[in-house]
Every structure is written in structure tokens, then in C-alpha cells.
C-alpha atoms as a PDB file:
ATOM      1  CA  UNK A   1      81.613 136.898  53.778  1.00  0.00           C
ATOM      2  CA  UNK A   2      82.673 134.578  56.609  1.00  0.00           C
ATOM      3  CA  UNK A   3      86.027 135.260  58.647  1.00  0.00           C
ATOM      4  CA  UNK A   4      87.661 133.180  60.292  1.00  0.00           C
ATOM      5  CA  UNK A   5      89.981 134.628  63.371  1.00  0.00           C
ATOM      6  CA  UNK A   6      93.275 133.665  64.126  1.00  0.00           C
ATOM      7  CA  UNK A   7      96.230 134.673  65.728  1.00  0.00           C
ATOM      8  CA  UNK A   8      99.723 133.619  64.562  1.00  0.00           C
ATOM      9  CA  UNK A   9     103.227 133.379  66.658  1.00  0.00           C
ATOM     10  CA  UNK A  10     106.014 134.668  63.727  1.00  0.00           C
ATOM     11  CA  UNK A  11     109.422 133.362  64.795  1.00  0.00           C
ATOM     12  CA  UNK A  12     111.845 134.062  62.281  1.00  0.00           C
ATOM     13  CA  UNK A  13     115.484 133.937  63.321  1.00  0.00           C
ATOM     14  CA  UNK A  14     118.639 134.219  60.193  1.00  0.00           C
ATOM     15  CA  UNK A  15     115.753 134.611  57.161  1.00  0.00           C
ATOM     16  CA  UNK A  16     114.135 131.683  57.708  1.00  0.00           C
ATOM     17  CA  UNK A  17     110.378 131.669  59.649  1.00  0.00           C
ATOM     18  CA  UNK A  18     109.567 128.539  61.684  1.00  0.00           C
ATOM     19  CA  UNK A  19     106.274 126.764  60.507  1.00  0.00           C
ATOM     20  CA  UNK A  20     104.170 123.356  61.011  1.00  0.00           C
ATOM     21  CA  UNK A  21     102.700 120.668  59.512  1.00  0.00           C
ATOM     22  CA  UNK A  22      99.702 119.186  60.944  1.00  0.00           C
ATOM     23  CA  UNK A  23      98.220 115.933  60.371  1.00  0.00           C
ATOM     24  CA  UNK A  24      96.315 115.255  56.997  1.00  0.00           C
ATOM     25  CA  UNK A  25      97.129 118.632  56.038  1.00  0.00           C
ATOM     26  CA  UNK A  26      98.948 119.537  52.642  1.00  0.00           C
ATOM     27  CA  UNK A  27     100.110 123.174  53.605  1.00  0.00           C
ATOM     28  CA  UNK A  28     102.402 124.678  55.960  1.00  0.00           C
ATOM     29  CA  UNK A  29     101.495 127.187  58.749  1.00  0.00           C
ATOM     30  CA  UNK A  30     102.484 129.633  60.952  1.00  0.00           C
ATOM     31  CA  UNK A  31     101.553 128.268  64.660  1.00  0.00           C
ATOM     32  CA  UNK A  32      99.079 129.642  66.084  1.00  0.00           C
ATOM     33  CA  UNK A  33      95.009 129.031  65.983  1.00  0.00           C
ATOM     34  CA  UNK A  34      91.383 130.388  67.374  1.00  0.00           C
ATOM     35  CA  UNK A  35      90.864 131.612  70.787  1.00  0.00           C
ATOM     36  CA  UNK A  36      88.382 129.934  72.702  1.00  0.00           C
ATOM     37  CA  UNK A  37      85.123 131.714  74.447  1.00  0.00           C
ATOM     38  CA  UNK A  38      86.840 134.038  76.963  1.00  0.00           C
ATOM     39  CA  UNK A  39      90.260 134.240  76.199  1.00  0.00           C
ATOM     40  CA  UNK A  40      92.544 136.760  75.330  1.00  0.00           C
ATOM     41  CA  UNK A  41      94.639 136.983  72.481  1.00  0.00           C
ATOM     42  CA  UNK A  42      97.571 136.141  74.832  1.00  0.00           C
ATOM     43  CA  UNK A  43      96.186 133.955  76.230  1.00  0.00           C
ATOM     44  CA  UNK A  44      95.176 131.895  73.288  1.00  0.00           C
ATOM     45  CA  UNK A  45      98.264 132.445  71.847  1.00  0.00           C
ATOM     46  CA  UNK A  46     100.092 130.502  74.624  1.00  0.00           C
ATOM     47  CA  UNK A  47      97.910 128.015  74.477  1.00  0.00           C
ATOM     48  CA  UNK A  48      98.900 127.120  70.883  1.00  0.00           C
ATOM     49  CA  UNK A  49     101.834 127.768  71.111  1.00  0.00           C
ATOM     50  CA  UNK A  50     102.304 125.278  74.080  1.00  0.00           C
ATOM     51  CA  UNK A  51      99.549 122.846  72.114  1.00  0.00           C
ATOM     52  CA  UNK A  52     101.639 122.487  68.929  1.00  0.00           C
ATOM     53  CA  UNK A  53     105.353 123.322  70.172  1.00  0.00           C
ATOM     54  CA  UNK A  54     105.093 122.394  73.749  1.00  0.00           C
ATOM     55  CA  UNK A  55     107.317 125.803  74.334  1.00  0.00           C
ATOM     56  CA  UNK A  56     105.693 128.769  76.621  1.00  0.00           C
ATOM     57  CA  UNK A  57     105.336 131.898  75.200  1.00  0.00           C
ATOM     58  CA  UNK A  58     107.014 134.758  77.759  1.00  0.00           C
ATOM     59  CA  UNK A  59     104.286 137.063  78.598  1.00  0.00           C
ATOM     60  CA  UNK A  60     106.159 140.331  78.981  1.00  0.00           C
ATOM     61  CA  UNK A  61     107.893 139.405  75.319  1.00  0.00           C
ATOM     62  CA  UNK A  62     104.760 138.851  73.325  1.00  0.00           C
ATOM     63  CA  UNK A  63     104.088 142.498  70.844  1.00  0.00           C
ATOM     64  CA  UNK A  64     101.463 143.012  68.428  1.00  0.00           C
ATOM     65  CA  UNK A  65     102.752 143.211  64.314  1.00  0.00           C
ATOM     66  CA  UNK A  66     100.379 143.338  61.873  1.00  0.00           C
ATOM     67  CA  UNK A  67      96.800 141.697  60.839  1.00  0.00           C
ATOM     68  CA  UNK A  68      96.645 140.060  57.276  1.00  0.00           C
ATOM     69  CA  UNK A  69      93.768 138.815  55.227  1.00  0.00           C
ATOM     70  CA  UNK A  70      93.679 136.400  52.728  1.00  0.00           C
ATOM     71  CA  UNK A  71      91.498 133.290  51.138  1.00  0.00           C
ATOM     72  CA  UNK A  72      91.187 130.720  53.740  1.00  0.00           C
ATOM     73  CA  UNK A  73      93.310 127.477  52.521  1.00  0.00           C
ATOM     74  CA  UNK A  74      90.449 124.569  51.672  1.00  0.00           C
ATOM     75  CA  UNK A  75      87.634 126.329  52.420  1.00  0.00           C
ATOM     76  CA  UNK A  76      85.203 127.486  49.896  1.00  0.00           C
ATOM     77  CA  UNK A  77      85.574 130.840  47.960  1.00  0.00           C
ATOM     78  CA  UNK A  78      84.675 133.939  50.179  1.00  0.00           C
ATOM     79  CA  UNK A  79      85.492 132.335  53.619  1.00  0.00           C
ATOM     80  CA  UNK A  80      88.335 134.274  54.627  1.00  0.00           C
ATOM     81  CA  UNK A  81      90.956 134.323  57.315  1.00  0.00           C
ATOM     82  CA  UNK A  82      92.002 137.118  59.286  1.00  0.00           C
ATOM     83  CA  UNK A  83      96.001 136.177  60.995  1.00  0.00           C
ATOM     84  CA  UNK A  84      96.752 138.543  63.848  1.00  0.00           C
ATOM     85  CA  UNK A  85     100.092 138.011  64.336  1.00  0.00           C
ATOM     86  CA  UNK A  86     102.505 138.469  67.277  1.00  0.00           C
ATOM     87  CA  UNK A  87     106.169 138.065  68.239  1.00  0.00           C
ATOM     88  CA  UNK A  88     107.134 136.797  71.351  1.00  0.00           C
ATOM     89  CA  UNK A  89     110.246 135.211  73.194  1.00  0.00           C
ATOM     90  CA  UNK A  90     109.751 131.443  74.809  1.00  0.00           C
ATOM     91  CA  UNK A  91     111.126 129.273  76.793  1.00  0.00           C
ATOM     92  CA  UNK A  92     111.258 125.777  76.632  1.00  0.00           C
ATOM     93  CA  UNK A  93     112.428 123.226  73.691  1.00  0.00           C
ATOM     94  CA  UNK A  94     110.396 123.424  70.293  1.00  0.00           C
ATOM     95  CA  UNK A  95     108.895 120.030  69.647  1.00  0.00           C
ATOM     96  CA  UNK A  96     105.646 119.070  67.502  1.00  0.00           C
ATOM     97  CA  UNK A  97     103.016 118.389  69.788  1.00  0.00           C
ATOM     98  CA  UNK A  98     100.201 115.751  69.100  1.00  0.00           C
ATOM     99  CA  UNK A  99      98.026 117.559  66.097  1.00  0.00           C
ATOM    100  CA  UNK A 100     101.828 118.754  64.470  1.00  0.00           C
ATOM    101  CA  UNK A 101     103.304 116.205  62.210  1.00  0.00           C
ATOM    102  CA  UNK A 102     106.014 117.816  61.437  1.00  0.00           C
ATOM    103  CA  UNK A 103     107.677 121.545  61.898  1.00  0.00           C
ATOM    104  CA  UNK A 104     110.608 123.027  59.640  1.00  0.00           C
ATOM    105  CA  UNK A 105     112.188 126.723  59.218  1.00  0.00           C
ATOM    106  CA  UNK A 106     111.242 127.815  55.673  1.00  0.00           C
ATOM    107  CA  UNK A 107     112.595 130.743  53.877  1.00  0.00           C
ATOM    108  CA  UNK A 108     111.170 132.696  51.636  1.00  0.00           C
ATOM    109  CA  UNK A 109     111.371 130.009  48.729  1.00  0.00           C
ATOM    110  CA  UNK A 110     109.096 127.508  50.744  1.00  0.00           C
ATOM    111  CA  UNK A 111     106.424 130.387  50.107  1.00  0.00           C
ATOM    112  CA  UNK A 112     104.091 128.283  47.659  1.00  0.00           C
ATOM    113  CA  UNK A 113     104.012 125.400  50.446  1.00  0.00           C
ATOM    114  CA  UNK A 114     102.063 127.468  52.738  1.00  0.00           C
ATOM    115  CA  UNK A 115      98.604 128.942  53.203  1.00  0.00           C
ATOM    116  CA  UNK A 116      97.585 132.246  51.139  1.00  0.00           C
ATOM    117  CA  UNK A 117      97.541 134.254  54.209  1.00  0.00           C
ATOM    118  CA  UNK A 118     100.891 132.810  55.293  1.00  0.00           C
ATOM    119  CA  UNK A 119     102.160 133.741  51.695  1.00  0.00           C
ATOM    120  CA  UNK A 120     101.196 137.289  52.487  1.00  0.00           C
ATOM    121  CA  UNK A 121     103.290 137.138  55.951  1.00  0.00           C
ATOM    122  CA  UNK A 122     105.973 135.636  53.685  1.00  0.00           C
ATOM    123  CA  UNK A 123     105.906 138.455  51.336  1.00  0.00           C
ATOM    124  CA  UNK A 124     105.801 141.604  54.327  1.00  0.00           C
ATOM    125  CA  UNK A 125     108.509 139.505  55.798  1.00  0.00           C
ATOM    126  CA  UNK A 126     110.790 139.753  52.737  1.00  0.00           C
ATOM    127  CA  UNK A 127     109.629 143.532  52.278  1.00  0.00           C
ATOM    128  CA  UNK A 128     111.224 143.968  55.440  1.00  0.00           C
ATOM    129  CA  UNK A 129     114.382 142.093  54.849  1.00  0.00           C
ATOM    130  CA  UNK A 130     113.514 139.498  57.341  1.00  0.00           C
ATOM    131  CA  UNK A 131     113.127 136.784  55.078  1.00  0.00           C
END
């Protein structure tokens, strides 16, 4: 089984979770993406966060909520993606940066437009009464 390891920034605010677009891609997803050799978690976390949203992250704000696992979108069967995701408070004005075509706050009725993994966070979310 292959894994593929990602971290996710959830920003939800009055039921509805903010979400991008990127180029040539049919799904929605939560922002976020890989670290690279050496980094952190918060540290790559603000650094995709400031890639695709050109916002910064708040260091002290950033807390831990839970790791989901699901089917990785377009990739063969078995390859699987593991989403640590995060809350955090930033700073800044949320704008697509140059991989993002497009972001939008879905609710929970947008679910089928995202990746399977995001549909889990989608589903916890609503659980919770969050979305």
C-alpha cells in the first residue's frame, strides 16, 4: 500500500469550509499539501497555505484535529492518502495563488465535488455540527 502524506488547513466559518480548485483538476480540496525534506508540519503548512492563499498562517494559532484516510483522488486503487489536518488563525487577504484556479466556501452539499478524503472531513465536520 502506498501513502501519500499530507497536511490540510480546515477553515470553516458559519457551516461552510473554504476549499480550492487547482488547475486541470476536477475536484475540490482542502488547502494544504506535502512537506518538503526537513520541514515541519508547521512549517509546511504555512508554506501552502501562503503558496495557494497568499495568507500567513499565525504560528501560536495553528492546533492539531484529527488524521483521516481515504482513496487517493486519480490515483490508482490502493494508493492512499493520509490528511493531517490543522486549524489555525491567519492574517492577510485570501486570494488564489498561481497553481489555485479558483477557491469557494462549500457546505456540506458540495461534498461529492471534493476528494474522498475531503468527503470524510466533510462528514466529521457535519458530525460535529460544523458543517
Amino acid at each position: 500500500m502506498q501513502v501519500i502524506d499530507k497536511l490540510a488547513w480546515v477553515h470553516v466559518i458559519e457551516g461552510k469550509i473554504l476549499s480550492t480548485r487547482s488547475y486541470g483538476k476536477d475536484a475540490w480540496y482542502i488547502p494544504g499539501g506535502k512537506r518538503e525534506a526537513g520541514e515541519t508540519d508547521h512549517e509546511a503548512l504555512k508554506r501552502e497555505i501562503r503558496e495557494e492563499l497568499c495568507v500567513e498562517l499565525i504560528s501560536e494559532s495553528i492546533e492539531p484535529m484529527k488524521v483521516f484516510e481515504a482513496q487517493a483522488h486519480g490515483k490508482s486503487e490502493g494508493v492512499i492518502v493520509r490528511m493531517t489536518c490543522y486549524r489555525a488563525d491567519y492574517q492577510g487577504d485570501l486570494t488564489p495563488g498561481w497553481e489555485i484556479e479558483e477557491m469557494s466556501w462549500l457546505d456540506y452539499s458540495d461534498r461529492e465535488k471534493s476528494s474522498p478524503v475531503d468527503g470524510l472531513i466533510f462528514d466529521w465536520l457535519r458530525d460535529r455540527g460544523e458543517l
